[in-house]
Protein backbone atom coordinates (compact mmCIF):
# COMPACT_ATOMS: atom_id res chain seq x y z
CA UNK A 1 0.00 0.00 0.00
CA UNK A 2 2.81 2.60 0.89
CA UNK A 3 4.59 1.47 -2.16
CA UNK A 4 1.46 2.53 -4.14
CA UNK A 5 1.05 5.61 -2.21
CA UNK A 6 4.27 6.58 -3.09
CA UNK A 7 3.99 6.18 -6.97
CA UNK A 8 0.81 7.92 -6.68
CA UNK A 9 2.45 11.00 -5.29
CA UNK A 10 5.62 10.92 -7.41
CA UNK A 11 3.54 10.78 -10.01
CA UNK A 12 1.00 13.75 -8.85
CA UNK A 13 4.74 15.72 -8.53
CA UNK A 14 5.81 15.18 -12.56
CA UNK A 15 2.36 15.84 -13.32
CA UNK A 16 2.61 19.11 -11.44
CA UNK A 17 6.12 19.55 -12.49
CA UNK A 18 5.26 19.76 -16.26
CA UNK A 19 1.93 21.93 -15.57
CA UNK A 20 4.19 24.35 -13.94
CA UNK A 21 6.69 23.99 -17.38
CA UNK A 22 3.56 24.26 -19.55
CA UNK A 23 3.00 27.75 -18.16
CA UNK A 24 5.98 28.96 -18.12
CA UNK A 25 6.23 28.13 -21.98
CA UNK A 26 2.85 30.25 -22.41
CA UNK A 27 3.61 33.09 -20.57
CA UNK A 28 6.62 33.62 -22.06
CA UNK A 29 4.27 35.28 -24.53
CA UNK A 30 1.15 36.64 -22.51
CA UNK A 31 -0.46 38.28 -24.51
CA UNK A 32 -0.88 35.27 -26.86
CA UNK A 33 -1.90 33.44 -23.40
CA UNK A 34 -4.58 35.79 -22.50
CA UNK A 35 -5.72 35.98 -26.20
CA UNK A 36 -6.57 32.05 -26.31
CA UNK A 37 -7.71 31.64 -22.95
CA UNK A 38 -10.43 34.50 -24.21
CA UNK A 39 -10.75 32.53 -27.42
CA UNK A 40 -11.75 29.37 -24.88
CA UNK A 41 -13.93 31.39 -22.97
CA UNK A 42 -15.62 32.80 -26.41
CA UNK A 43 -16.09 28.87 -27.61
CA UNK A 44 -17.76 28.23 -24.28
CA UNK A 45 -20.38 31.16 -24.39
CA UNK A 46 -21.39 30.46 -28.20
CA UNK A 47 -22.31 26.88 -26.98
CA UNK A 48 -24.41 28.25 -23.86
CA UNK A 49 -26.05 30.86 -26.19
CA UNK A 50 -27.00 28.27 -28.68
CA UNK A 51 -29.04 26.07 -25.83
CA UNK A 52 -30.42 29.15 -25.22
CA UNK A 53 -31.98 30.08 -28.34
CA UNK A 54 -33.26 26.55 -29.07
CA UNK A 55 -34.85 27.47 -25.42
CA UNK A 56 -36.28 30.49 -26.93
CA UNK A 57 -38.46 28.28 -28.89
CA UNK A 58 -39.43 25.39 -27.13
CA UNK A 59 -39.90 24.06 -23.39
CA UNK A 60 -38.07 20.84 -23.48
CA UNK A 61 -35.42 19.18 -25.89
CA UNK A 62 -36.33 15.45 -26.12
CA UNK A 63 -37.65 15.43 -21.99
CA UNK A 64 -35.10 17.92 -20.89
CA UNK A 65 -35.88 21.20 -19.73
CA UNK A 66 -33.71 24.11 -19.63
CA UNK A 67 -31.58 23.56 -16.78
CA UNK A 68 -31.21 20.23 -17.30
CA UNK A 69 -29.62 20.65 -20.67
CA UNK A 70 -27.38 23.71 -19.09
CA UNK A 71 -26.43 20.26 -16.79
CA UNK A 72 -25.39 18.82 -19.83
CA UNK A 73 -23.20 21.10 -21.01
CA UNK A 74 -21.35 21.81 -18.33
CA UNK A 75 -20.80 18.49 -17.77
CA UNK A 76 -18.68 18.45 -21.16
CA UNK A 77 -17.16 21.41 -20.54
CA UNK A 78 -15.69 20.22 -17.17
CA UNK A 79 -14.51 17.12 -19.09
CA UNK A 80 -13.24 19.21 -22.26
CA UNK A 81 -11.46 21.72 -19.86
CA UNK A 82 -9.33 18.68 -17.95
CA UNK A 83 -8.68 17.31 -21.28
CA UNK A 84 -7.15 20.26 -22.64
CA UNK A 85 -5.64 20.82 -19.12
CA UNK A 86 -4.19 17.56 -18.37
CA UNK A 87 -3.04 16.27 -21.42
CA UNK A 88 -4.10 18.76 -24.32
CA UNK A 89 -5.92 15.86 -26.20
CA UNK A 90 -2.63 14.24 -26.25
CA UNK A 91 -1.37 16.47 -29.09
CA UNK A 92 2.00 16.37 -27.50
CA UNK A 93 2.20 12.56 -28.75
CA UNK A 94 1.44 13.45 -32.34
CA UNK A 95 4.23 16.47 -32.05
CA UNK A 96 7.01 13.88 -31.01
CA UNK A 97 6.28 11.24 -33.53
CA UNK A 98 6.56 13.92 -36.30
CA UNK A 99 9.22 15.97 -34.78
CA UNK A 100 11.46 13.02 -34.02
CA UNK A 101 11.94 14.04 -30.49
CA UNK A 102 9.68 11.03 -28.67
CA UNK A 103 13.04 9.44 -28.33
CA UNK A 104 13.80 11.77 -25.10
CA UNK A 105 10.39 10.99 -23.45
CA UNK A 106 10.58 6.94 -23.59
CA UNK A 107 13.89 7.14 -21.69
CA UNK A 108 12.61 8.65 -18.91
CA UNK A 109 12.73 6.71 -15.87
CA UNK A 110 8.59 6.77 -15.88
CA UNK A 111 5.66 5.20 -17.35
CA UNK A 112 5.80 6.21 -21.25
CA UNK A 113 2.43 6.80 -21.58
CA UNK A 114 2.10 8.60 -18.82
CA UNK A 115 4.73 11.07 -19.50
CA UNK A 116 4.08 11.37 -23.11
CA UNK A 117 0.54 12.28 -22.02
CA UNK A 118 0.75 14.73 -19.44
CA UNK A 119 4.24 16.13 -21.51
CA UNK A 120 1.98 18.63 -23.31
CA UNK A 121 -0.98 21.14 -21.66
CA UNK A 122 -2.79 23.86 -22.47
CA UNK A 123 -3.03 25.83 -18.82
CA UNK A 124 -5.62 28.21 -20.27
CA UNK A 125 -7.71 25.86 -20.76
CA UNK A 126 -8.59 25.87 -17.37
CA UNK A 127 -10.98 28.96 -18.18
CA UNK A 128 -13.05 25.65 -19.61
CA UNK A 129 -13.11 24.59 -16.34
CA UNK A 130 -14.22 27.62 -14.74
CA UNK A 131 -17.01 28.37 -16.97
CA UNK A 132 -18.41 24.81 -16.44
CA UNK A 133 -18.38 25.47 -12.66
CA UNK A 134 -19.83 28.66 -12.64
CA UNK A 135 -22.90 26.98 -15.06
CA UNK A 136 -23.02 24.16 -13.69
CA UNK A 137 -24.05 26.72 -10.29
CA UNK A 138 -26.56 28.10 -12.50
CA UNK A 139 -28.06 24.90 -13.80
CA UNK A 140 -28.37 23.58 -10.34
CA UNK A 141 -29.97 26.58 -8.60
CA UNK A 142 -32.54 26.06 -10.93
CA UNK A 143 -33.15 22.54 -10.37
CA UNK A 144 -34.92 21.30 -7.02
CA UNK A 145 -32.84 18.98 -5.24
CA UNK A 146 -33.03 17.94 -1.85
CA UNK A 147 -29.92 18.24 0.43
CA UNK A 148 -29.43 14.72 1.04
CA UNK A 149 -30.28 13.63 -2.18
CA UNK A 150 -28.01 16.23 -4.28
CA UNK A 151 -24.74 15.09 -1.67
CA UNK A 152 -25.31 11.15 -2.79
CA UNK A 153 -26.14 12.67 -6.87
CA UNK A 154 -23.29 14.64 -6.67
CA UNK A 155 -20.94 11.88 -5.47
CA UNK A 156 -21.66 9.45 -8.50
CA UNK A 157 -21.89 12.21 -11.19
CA UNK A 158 -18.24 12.94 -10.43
CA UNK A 159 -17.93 9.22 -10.34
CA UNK A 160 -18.82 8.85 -13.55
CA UNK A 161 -17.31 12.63 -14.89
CA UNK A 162 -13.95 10.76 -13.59
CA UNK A 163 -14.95 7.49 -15.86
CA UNK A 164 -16.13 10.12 -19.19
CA UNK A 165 -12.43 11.76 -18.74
CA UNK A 166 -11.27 7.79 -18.76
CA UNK A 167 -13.18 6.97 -22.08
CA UNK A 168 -12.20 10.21 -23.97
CA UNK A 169 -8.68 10.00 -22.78
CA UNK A 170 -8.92 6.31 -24.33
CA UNK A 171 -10.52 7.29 -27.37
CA UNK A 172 -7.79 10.10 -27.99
CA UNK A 173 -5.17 7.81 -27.44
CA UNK A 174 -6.14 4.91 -29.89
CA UNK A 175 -6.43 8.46 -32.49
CA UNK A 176 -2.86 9.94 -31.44
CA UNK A 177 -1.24 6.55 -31.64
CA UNK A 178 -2.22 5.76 -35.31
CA UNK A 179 0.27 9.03 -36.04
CA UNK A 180 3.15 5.68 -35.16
CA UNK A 181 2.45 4.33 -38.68
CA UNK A 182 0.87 7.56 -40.63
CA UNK A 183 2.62 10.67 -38.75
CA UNK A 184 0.05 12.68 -39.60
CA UNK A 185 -3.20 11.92 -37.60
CA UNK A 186 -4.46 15.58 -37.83
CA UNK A 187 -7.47 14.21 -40.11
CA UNK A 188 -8.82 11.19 -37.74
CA UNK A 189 -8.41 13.75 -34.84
CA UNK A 190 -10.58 16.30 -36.55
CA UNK A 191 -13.35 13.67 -37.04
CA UNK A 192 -13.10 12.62 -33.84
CA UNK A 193 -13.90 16.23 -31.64
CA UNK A 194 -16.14 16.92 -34.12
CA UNK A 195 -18.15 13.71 -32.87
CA UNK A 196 -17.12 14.30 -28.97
CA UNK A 197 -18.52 17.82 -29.36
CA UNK A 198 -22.17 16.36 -29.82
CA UNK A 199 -21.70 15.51 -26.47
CA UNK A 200 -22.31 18.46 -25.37
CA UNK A 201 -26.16 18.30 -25.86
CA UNK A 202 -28.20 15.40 -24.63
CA UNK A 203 -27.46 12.19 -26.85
CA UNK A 204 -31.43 11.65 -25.83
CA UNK A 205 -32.25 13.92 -29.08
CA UNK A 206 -31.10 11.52 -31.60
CA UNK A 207 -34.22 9.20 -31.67
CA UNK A 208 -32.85 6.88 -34.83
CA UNK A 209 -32.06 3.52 -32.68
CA UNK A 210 -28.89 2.89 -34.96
CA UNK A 211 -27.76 6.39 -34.18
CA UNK A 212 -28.29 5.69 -30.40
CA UNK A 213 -26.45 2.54 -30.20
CA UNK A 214 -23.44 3.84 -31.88
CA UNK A 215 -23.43 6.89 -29.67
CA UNK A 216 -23.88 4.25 -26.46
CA UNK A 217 -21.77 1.13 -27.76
CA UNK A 218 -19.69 1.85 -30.62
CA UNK A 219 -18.69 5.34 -29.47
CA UNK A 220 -19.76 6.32 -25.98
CA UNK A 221 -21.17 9.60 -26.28
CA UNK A 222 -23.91 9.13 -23.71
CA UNK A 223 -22.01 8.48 -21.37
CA UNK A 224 -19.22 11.30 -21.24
CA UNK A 225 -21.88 13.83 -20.21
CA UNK A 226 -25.63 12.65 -20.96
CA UNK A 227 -25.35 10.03 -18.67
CA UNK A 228 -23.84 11.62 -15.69
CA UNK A 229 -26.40 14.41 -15.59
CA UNK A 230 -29.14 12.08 -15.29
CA UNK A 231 -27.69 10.46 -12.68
CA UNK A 232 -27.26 13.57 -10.66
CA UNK A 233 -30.67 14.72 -11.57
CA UNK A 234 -32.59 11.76 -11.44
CA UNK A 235 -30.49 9.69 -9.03
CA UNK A 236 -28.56 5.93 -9.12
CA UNK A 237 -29.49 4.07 -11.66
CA UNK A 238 -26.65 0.28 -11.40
CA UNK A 239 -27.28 -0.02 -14.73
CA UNK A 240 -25.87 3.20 -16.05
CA UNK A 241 -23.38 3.32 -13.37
CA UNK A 242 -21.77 0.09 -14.23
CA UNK A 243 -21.88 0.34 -17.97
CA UNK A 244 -19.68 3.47 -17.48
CA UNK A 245 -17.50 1.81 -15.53
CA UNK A 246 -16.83 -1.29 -17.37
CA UNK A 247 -16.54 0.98 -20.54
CA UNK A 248 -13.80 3.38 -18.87
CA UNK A 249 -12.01 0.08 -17.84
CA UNK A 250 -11.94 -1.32 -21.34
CA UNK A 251 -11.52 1.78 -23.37
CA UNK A 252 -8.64 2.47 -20.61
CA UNK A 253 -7.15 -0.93 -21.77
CA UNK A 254 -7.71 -1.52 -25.02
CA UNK A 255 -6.13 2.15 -25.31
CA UNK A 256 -3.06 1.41 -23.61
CA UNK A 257 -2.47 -2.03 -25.22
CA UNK A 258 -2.65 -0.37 -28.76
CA UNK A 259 -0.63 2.65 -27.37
CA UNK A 260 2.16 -0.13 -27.03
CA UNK A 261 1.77 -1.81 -29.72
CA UNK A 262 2.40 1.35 -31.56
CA UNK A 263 5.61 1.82 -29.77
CA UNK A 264 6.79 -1.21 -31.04
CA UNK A 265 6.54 -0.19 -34.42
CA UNK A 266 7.84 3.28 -33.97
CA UNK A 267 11.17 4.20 -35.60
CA UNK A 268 12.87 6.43 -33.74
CA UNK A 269 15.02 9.19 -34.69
CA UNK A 270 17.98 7.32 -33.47
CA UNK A 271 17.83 4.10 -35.64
């Protein structure tokens, strides 16, 4: 147990370590720092002012009423800001492959992925993160939830928040590592936040049954922000709660087999 404990932190320290490295990189030129963090912050608002003109027309969007979609997005937005934060969608994995450089990141006394993951991050980003708080504070005031009820909700919608990050993370990896055999990914990538970005609005609204099974099965849409809302609004439901689990898991493993299996046919600079 200590011996896990202590990986956990040394690991928490890097992580920190390179965040700190990360921002020093930015501001070394503010004002182009302050000029995309307001660029974030711009995306952000044009995707609350869209729910609220489809508001501006009707009461509900397929069973869910104003604040409940607000729910929604900020749920994606918490999950977009940590991606961006954390690991910047793993771009920095796609920059070493093509730049030759991965070579000094796999010799590090660490876990590859790991540090090839967290190597790259966009700190202002974090004004995702910040906007999904302060809606999410919105969306919630105007919802009625009981004390002890909300505490419980709350719990497994970060539960499951923590699993969405797992699944996208996955999904973003599998994308990135293609770059091993292609080294230009750029095009998959695209595709693939265009499709994560319909996330952002309940996946209840596409009523086509194929469409819903790819957006539960084949890619897991529902469940990086749909499905934790409704669990904090409506309470546990095993069912959901599992699935999202056992989908982070796999995703998570799948992910990191493939990630490796990549590495293996990766041609470094050096050879």
């Amino acid at each position: 147990m200590k011996l896990i404990a202590a990986k956990i932190i040394r690991i928490y320290r890097i992580w920190l370590m390179q965040l700190y490295s990360n921002i020093m990189r930015r501001m070394a030129y503010p004002g182009n720092f302050y000029l995309m963090a307001i660029g974030s912050l711009f995306q952000m608002f044009l995707s609350i002012a869209f729910v609220n003109i489809i508001f501006s027309f009707i009461n509900n969007l397929a069973g869910w009423s104003y604040h409940q979609a607000l729910l929604v997005v900020a749920s994606y937005m918490l999950i977009e800001g940590f991606m961006w934060g954390t690991c910047a969608y793993l771009n920095g994995l796609s920059k070493n492959i093509q730049e030759g450089t991965l070579d000094g990141l796999l010799v590090k006394p660490i876990d590859s992925q790991f540090f090839v993951s967290v190597w790259q991050s966009d700190p202002e980003d974090w004004m995702r993160v910040i906007t999904a708080i302060v809606l999410f504070t919105i969306a919630i005031k105007g919802l009625d939830f009981s004390q002890d009820k909300f505490i419980l909700n709350l719990f497994l919608y970060l539960f499951l928040l923590i699993n969405s990050y797992f699944i996208i993370y996955s999904i973003t990896l599998v994308i990135r590592s293609i770059t091993f055999w292609t080294t230009e990914g750029d095009g998959l990538w695209k595709i693939l936040e265009t499709l994560t970005r319909l996330s952002q609005y309940p996946t209840d609204i596409f009523y086509h049954s194929i469409a819903r099974f790819i957006f539960t099965a084949i890619l897991p849409l529902a469940f990086i922000s749909t499905v934790p809302a409704k669990i904090l609004i409506n309470g546990p439901d095993i069912k959901l709660i599992l699935a999202s689990t056992f989908l982070a898991i796999i995703f998570f493993i799948a992910s990191r087999k493939f990630f490796h299996y990549g590495l293996k046919h990766y041609s470094s600079a050096s050879s």
